[in-house]
C-alpha atoms as a PDB file:
ATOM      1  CA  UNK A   1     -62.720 -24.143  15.949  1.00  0.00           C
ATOM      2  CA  UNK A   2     -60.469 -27.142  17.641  1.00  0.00           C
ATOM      3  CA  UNK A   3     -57.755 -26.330  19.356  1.00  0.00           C
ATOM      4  CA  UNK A   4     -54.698 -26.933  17.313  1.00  0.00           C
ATOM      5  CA  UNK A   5     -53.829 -24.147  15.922  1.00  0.00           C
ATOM      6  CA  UNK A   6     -52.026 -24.006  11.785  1.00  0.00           C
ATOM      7  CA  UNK A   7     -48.945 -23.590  11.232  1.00  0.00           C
ATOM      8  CA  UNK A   8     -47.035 -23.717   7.721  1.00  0.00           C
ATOM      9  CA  UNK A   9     -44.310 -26.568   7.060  1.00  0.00           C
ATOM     10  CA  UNK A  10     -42.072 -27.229   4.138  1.00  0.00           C
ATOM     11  CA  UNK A  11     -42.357 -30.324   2.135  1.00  0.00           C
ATOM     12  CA  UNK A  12     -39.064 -31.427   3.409  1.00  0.00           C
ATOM     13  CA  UNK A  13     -40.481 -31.239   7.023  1.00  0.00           C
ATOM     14  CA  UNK A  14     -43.033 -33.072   6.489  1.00  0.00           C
ATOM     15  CA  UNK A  15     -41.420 -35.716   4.981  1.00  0.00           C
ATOM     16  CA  UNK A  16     -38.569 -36.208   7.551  1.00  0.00           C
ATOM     17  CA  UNK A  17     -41.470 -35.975  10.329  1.00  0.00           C
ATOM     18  CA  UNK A  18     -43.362 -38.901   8.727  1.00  0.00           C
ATOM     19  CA  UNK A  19     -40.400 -40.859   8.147  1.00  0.00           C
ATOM     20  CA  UNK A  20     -38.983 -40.549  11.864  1.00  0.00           C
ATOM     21  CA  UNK A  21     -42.137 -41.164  12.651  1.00  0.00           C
ATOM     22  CA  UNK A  22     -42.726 -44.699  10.612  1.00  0.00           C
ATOM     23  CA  UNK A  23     -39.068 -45.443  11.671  1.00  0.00           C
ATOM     24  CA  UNK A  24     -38.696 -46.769  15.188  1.00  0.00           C
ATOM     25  CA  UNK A  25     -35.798 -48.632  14.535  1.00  0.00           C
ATOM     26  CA  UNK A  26     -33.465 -47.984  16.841  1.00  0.00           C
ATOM     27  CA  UNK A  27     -30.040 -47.250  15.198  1.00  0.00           C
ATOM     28  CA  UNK A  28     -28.167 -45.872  17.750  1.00  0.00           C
ATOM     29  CA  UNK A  29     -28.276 -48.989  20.101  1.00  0.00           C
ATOM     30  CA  UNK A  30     -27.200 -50.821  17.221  1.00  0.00           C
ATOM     31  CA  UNK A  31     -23.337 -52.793  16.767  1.00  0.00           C
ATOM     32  CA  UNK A  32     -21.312 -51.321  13.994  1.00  0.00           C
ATOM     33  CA  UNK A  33     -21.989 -54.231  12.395  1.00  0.00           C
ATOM     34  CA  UNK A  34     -25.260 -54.395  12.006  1.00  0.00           C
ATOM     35  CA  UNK A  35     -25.463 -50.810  10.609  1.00  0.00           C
ATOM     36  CA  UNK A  36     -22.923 -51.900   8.217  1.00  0.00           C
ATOM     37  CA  UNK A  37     -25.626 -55.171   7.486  1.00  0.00           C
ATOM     38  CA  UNK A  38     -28.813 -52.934   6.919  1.00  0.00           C
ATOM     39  CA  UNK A  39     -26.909 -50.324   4.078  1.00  0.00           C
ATOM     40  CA  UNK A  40     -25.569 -53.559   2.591  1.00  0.00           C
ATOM     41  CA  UNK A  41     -28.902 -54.757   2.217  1.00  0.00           C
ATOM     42  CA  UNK A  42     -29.933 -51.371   1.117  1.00  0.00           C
ATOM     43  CA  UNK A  43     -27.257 -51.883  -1.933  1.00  0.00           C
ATOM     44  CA  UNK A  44     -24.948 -48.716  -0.876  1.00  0.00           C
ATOM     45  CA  UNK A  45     -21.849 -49.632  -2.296  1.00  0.00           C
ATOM     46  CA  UNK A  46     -24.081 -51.182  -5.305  1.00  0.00           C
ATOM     47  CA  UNK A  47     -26.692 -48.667  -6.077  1.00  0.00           C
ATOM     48  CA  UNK A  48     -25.340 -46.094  -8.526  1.00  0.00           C
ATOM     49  CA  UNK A  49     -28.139 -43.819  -6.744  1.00  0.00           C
ATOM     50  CA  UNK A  50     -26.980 -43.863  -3.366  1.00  0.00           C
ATOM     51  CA  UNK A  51     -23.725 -42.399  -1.394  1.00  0.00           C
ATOM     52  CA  UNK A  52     -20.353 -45.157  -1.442  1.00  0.00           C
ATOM     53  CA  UNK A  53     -21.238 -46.163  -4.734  1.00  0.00           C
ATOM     54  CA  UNK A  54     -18.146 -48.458  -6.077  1.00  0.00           C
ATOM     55  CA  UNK A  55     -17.193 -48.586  -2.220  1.00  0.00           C
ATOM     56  CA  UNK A  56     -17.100 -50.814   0.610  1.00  0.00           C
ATOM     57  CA  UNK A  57     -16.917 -49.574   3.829  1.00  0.00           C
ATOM     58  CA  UNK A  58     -16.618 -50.395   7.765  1.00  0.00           C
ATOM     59  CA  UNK A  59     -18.748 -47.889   9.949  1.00  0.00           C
ATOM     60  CA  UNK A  60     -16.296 -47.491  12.928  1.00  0.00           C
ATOM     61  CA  UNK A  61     -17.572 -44.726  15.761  1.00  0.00           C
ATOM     62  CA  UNK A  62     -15.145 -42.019  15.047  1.00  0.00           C
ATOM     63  CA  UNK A  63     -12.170 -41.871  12.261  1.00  0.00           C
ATOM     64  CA  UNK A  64      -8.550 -41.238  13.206  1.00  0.00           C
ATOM     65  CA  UNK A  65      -7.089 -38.082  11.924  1.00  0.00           C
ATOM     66  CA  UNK A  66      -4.523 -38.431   9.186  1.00  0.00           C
ATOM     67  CA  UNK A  67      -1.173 -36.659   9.942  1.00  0.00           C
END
């Protein structure tokens, strides 16, 4: 017996731990812009798949409350 022991995970776990894990980029020491570059390049906006479609949008850090 090794010494890990088992432990049960959901599917979605294990997906989101293999993803952070192939992801290094780092994001949050990116500009504004180029966050706004990489889901352009990802088609959002575009994709009829994917959140914003029919949208353009400017990532700003926090939006202004409407009055």
């Amino acid at each position: 017996m090794g010494w890990k022991s088992t432990i049960d995970i959901t599917r979605r776990e294990a997906i989101q731990a293999i993803m952070a894990a192939l992801d290094k980029t780092p994001y949050d020491d990116m500009t504004n812009q180029e966050l706004e570059s990489i889901m352009y390049d990802l088609n959002f906006g575009d994709d009829l798949d994917k959140p914003y479609f029919g949208r353009n949008f400017n990532i700003v850090d926090k939006l202004e409350e409407e009055n």
